[in-house]
Every structure is written in structure tokens, then in C-alpha cells.
Protein backbone atom coordinates (compact mmCIF):
# COMPACT_ATOMS: atom_id res chain seq x y z
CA UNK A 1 -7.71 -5.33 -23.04
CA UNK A 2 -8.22 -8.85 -22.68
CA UNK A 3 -9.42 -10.37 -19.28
CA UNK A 4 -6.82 -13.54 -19.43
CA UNK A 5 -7.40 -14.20 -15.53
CA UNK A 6 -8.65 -16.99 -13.53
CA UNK A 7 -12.14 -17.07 -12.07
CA UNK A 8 -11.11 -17.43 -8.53
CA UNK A 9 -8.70 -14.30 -9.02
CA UNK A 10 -9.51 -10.36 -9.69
CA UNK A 11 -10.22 -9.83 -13.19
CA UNK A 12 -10.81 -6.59 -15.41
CA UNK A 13 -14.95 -6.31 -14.70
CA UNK A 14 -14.06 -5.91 -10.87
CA UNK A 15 -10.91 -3.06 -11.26
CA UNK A 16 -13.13 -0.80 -13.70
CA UNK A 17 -16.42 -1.39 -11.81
CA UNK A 18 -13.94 -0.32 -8.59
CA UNK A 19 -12.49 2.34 -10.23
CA UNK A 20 -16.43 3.94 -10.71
CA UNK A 21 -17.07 3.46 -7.48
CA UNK A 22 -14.30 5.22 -6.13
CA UNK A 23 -14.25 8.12 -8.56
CA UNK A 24 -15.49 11.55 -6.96
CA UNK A 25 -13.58 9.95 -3.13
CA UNK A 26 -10.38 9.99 -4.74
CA UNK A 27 -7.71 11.48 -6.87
CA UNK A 28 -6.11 10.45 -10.04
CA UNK A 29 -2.55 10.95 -9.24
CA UNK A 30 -0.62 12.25 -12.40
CA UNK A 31 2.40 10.76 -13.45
CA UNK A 32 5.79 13.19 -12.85
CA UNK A 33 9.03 12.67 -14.17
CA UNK A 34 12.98 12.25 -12.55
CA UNK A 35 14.35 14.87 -14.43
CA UNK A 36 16.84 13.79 -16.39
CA UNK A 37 15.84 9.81 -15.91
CA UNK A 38 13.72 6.98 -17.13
CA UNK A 39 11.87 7.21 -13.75
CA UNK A 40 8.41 8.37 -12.85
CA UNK A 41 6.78 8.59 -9.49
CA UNK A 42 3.08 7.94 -9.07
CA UNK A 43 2.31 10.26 -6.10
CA UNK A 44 -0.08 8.70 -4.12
CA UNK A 45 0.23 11.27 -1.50
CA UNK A 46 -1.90 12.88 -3.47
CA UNK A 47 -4.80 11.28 -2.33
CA UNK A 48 -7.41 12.31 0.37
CA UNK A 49 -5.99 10.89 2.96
CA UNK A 50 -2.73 10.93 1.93
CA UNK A 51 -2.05 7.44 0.91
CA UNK A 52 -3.59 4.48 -2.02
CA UNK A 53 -5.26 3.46 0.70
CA UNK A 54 -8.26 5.23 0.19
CA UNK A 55 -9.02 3.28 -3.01
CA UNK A 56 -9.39 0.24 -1.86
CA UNK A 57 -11.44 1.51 1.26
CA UNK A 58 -13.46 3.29 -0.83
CA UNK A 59 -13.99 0.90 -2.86
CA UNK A 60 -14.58 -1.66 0.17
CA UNK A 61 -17.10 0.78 2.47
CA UNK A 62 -18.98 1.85 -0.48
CA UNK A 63 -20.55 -1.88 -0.66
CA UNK A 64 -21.11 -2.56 2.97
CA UNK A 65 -24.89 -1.37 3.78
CA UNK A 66 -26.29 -1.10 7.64
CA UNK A 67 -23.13 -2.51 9.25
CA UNK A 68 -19.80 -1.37 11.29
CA UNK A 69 -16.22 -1.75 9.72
CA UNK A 70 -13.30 -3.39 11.93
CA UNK A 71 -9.99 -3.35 10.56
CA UNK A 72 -6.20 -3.37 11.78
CA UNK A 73 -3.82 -1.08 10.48
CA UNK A 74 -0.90 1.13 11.49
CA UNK A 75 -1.66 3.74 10.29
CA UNK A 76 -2.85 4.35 6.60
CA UNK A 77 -5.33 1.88 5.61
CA UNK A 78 -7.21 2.74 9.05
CA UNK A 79 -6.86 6.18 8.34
CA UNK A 80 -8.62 5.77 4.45
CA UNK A 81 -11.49 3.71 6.40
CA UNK A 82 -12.12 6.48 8.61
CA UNK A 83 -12.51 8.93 5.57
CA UNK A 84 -14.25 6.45 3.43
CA UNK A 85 -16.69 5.67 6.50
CA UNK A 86 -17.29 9.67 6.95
CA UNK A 87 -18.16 9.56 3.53
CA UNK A 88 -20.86 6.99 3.67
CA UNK A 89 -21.96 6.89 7.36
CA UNK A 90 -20.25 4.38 8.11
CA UNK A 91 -19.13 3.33 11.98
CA UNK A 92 -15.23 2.54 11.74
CA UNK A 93 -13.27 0.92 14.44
CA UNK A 94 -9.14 0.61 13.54
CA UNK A 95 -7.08 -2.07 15.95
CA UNK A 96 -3.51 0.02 15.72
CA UNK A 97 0.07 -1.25 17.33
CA UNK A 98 1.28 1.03 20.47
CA UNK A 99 4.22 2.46 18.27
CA UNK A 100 1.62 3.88 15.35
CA UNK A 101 3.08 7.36 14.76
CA UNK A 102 0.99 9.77 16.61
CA UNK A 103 -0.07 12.04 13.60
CA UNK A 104 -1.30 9.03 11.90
CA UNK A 105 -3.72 8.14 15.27
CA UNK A 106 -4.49 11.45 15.33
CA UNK A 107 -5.91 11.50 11.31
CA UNK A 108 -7.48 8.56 12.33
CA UNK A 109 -9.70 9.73 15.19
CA UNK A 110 -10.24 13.37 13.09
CA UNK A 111 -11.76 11.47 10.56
CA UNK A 112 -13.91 9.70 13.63
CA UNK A 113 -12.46 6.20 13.77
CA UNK A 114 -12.31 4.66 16.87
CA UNK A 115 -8.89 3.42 17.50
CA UNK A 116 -8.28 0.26 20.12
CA UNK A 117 -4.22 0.10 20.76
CA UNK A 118 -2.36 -2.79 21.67
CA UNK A 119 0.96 -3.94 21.49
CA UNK A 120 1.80 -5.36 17.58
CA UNK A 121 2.14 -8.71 18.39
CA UNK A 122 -2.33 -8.45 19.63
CA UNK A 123 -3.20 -6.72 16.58
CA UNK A 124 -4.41 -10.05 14.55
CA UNK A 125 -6.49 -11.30 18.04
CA UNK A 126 -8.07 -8.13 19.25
CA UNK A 127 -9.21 -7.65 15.36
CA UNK A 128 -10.79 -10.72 15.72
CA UNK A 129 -12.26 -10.31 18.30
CA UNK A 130 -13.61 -7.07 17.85
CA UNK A 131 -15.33 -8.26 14.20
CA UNK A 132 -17.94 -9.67 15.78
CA UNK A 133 -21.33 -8.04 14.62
CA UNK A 134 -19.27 -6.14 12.52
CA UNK A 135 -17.46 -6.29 8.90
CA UNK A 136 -13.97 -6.76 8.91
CA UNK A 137 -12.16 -5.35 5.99
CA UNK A 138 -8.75 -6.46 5.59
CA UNK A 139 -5.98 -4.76 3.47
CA UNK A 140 -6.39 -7.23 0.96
CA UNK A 141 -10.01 -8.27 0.82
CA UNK A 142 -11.47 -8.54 -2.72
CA UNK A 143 -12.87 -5.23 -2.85
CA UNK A 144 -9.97 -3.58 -1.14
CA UNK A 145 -7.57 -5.34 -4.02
CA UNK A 146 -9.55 -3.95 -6.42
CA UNK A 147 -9.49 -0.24 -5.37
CA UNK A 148 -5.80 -0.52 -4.97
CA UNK A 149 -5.92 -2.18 -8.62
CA UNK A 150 -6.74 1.27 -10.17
CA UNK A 151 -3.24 2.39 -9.36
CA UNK A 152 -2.15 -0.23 -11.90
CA UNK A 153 -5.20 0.99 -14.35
CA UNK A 154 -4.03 4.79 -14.17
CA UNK A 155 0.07 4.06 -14.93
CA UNK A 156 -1.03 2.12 -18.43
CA UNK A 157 -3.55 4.67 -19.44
CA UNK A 158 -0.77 7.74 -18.50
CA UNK A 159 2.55 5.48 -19.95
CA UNK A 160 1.65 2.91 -22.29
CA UNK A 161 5.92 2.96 -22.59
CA UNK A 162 6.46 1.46 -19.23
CA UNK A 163 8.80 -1.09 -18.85
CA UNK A 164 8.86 -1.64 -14.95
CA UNK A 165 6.48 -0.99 -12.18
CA UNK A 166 8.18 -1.31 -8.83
CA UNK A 167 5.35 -1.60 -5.59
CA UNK A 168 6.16 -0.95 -2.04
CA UNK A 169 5.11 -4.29 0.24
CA UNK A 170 3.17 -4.55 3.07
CA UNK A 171 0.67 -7.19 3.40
CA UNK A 172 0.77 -7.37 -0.87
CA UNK A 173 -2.66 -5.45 -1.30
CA UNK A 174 -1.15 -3.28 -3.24
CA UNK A 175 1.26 -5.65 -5.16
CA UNK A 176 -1.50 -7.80 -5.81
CA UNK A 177 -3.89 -5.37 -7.90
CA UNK A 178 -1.15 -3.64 -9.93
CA UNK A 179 -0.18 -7.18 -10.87
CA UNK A 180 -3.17 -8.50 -11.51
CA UNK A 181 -4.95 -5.38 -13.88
CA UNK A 182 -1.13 -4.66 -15.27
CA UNK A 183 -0.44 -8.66 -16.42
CA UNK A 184 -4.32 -8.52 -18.01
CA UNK A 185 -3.71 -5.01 -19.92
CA UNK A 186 0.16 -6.04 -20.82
CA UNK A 187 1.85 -8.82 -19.95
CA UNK A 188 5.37 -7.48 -21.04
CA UNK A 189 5.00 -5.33 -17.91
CA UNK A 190 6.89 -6.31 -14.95
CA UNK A 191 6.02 -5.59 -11.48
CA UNK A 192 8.26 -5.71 -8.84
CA UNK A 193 7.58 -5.51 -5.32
CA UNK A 194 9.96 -3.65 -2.97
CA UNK A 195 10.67 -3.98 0.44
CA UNK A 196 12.62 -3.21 3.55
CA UNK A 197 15.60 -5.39 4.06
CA UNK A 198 14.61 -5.77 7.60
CA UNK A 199 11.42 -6.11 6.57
CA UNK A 200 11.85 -8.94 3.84
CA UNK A 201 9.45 -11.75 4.68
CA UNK A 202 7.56 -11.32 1.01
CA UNK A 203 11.09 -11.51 -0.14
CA UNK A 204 11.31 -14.84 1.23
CA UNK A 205 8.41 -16.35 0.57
CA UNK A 206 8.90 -15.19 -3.24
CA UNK A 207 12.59 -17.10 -3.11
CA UNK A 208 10.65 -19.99 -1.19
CA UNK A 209 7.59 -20.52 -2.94
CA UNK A 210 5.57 -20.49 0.01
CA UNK A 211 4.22 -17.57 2.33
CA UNK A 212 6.60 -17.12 5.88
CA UNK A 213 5.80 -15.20 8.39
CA UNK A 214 9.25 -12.95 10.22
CA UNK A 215 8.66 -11.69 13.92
CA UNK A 216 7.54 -8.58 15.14
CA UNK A 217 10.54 -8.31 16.65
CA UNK A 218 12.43 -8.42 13.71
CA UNK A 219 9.75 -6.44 11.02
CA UNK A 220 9.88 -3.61 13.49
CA UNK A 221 13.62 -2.61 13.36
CA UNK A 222 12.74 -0.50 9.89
CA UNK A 223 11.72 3.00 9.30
CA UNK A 224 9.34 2.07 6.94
CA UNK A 225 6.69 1.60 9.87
CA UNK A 226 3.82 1.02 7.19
CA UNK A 227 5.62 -1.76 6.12
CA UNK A 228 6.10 -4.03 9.43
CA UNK A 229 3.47 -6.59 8.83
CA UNK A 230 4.67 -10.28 9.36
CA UNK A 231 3.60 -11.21 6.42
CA UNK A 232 1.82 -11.12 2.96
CA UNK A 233 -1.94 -11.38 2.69
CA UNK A 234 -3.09 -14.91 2.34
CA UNK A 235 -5.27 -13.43 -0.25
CA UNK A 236 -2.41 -11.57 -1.47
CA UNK A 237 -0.50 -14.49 -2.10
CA UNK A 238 -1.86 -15.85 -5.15
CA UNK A 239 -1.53 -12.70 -7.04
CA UNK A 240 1.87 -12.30 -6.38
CA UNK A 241 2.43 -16.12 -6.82
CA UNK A 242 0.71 -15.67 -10.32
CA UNK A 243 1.80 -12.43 -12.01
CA UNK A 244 4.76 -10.64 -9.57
CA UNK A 245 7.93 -11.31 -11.76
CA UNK A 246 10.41 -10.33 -8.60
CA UNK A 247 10.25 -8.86 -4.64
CA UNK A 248 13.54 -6.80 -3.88
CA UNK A 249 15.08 -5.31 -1.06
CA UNK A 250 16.59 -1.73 0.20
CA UNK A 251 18.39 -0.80 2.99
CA UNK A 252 17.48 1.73 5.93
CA UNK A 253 20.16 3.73 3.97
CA UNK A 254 18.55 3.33 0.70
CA UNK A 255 15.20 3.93 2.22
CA UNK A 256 16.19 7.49 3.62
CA UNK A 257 18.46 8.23 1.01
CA UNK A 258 15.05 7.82 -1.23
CA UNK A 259 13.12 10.03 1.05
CA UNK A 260 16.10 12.93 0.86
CA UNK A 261 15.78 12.59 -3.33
CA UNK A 262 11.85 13.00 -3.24
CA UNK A 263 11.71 15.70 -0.72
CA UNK A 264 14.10 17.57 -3.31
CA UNK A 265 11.60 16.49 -5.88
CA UNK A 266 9.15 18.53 -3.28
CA UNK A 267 7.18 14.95 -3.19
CA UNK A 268 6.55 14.51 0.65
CA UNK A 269 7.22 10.82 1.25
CA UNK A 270 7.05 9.15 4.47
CA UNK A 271 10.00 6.44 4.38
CA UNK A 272 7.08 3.32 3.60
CA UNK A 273 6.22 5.35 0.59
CA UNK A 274 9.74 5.55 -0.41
CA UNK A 275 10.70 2.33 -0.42
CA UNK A 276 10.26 1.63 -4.21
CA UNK A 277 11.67 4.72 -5.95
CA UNK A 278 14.31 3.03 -3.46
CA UNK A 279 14.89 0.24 -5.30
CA UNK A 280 15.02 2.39 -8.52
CA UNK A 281 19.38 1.66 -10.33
CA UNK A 282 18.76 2.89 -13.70
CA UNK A 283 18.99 1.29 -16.80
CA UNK A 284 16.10 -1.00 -17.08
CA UNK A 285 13.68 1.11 -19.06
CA UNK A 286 10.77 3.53 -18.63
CA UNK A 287 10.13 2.54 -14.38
CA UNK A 288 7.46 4.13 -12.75
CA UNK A 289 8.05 3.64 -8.86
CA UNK A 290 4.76 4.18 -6.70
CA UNK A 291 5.38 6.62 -4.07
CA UNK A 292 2.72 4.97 -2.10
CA UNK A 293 1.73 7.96 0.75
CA UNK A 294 3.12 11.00 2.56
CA UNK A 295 1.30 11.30 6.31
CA UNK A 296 4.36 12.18 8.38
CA UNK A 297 4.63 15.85 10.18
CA UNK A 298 8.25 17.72 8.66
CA UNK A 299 9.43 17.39 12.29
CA UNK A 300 9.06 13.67 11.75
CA UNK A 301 10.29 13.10 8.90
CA UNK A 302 13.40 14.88 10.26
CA UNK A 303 13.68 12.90 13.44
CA UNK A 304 12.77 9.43 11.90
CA UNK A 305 15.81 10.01 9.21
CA UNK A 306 18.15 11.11 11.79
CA UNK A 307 17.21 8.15 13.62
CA UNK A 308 17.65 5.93 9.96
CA UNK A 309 21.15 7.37 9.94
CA UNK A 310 22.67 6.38 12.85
């Protein structure tokens, strides 16, 4: 391993000291295999909480000492601070948008996260304002990125083969660690970040060079309802700036099409966590698509896809 990354930037030391701290919170997802394909799925819901998530907010809320956690999320990363605050007495308070998918709300509070809902475009100004007196951990803060990181650590150490990582985008948390610890271990790698088409602001601002922002309005028309944000993570940005060789998009087709394959698989993916075995054509090598969570009820799944369809 060789730690070839800027100071200003996550480096090796942080991922491994991250990937301590969350060991005994989490799972190590295994690796399973398309049959009959160069694919793999990393089945991250696997995890706890069903979803990465819980890495980096294990790895975040394992460092903060005497102090409440504010964060925003729809539905997953809130739902991974809840568990990682049960786990270390920790006070968590999750700003969600009005359309977060009741089951995910419902985790949330189980887990005993407070949850303040307001319409998607408040999210960003009732965080704020709620962070007062409190530590706000965003989905790509330092520590978070480096608990999401370990994703990237696990694939190498399980398929030293692998040709192509594809990541599912949100706010580039995720994107951003894989890239990061995957470039340091092997920079033949690529990573590729995956998105929804109607989704496809990190698209743009990969095409652009520069970060852009889309509209609620617009973000909100996919399935993938874990993948809505505006736009990437300023402290996302970097990464993907740095070590991200491409950012694709699928359709709302593609996207349920993937969830129909994995279900088959008897991998329980909610349509966000589908999005990059999505993106998946064939012929480019050993891939390994992460299915990044699973916290939708059956009866959801079932009613979001017919809703995909038409």
C-alpha cells in the first residue's frame, strides 16, 4: 500500500484507523457473484441498519464525547446515526424531507432519533439551525468519508482482480472514500459513480468541472429517493475531482429493472441501492457494483416499482 494522497485529502492512516473503530458496530459484507458474469455485488444491506451508512456514522459518533448529533438525511444516514448514537449514548436529532418513506422514519425513531420534518427544499436551513450547541455530522464529513472508505478497503482485500467499481451517488460520501482508499491501494482501479438520470447533477458537474446544484423539483421525480440531494458534498467534491475516473447515468427503467434482477438474486435492494448494479453492460472486466442498502417494506418495493413503470 502506498499512501500517494494529499495532506488536505483522506489518506490510508485515517480509513484503517476508521475501519478499527467501526469493527464490532458493523458487518463485513462478503462479496457474491452474478452467476454466470464478471459482476459482483457488495451487499451493503447487510449492515445493521441496513445500509453503508452505518460506517461512516460509526465511525463519526464514536469520536464525538459529551455532545448531541444534528444531521439531515432522508432516510439512511439518519437512520445509521440513530443506531450508532444508541450505541454510544449519544443524543441524535435527524432533519428529514416530508416525503421520507415512512418505514425509514419509523427505523429512525426505533432506534431513538428525534426526527424534525420539513418540506425538502428547508432541510439545509432547519439543519442549521438546529446545530447549534450541537455537532452536526454531515454525510461527508471527514470521519463520515472515512467509515464509508472501508467499503473500498473490503472489495481489494476480497478481489484483488477487480477491474471496475461502480458507486451509487448521493451527496458523493460514498464515491469519495472508495475513490480515495481504492486510487491509494491501486490506481488501475476505476471507480465510477452512478446515478439517476433524473437525478444527474454529479453527472454534470463531472462533465463541467465544477459542482451544480439541480432543483428539488427536478431531483425528486426518481425512485431512487436516497439519491435526491441537489448536489455533491462540497467536501465530496475534491475526491471525486481527484480520483473518480467517470459519473454515469440509468434510467427509472434501468433502475427497477436492477431492483427485479437483485430481488431474483434474493438481495433486497431498495431502488437507491440499485442504481449501480444498474449501470452494470458487461464486458469491461471483473465489476463489483455496490448494492448500497435495502430498508424498504416488500409492499413497498412493490408499489414504488409499479409506480417506476408507468
Amino acid at each position: 500500500m502506498t499512501a500517494a494522497l494529499t495532506e488536505a485529502l483522506l489518506g490510508l492512516p485515517e480509513v484503517l484507523a476508521a475501519a478499527d473503530r467501526i469493527a464490532g458496530h458493523t458487518a463485513r459484507t462478503p462479496l457474491l457473484r452474478v452467476p454466470g458474469t464478471d459482476l459482483w455485488v457488495k451487499p451493503e444491506n447487510q449492515q445493521p441498519t441496513g445500509s453503508f451508512k452505518v460506517r461512516g456514522a460509526v465511525s463519526a459518533v464514536s469520536r464525538v464525547a459529551g455532545a448531541a448529533v444534528v444531521a439531515q438525511s432522508s432516510g439512511n444516514h439518519g437512520q445509521a446515526l440513530a443506531y450508532a448514537g444508541s450505541r454510544f449514548g449519544v443524543p441524535v436529532t435527524v432533519v428529514v424531507p416530508d416525503t421520507v418513506p415512512a418505514p425509514k422514519a419509523a427505523a429512525m425513531r426505533r432506534l431513538g432519533a428525534a426526527l424534525v420534518v420539513v418540506p425538502p427544499a428547508e432541510r439545509d436551513r432547519a439543519c442549521r439551525r438546529l446545530a447549534a450547541g450541537a455537532v452536526l455530522v454531515a454525510a461527508d464529513a471527514p470521519d463520515v468519508l472515512a467509515g464509508q472508505a472501508t467499503v473500498g478497503l473490503e472489495i481489494l482485500a476480497a478481489l484483488p482482480s477487480v477491474d471496475t467499481v461502480l458507486v451509487p451517488v448521493g451527496n458523493g460520501g460514498l464515491l469519495a472514500g472508495v475513490a480515495a482508499v481504492v486510487k491509494a491501494v491501486d490506481p488501475r482501479v476505476r471507480v465510477v459513480g452512478v446515478e439517476p438520470e433524473l437525478a444527474g447533477d454529479a453527472a454534470e458537474s463531472f462533465r463541467r468541472g465544477e459542482r451544480v446544484a439541480w432543483p428539488v423539483e427536478r431531483t425528486y421525480r426518481t425512485v431512487a429517493d436516497g439519491l435526491r440531494l441537489p448536489s455533491l458534498g462540497a467536501s465530496a467534491w475534491p475526491y471525486v475531482r481527484r480520483w473518480v475516473d467517470d459519473i454515469v447515468t440509468v434510467t427509472e427503467a434501468q433502475i427497477v429493472d436492477s431492483v427485479d434482477r437483485l430481488l431474483d438474486l434474493g438481495l433486497a435492494a431498495e431502488p437507491s441501492g440499485a442504481v449501480a448494479a444498474a449501470a452494470w453492460r458487461g464486458g469491461t472486466g471483473t465489476t463489483v457494483a455496490i448494492l448500497s442498502g435495502g430498508n424498504v417494506s416488500a409492499g413497498t418495493y412493490r408499489r414504488l416499482l409499479a409506480a417506476a413503470r408507468r
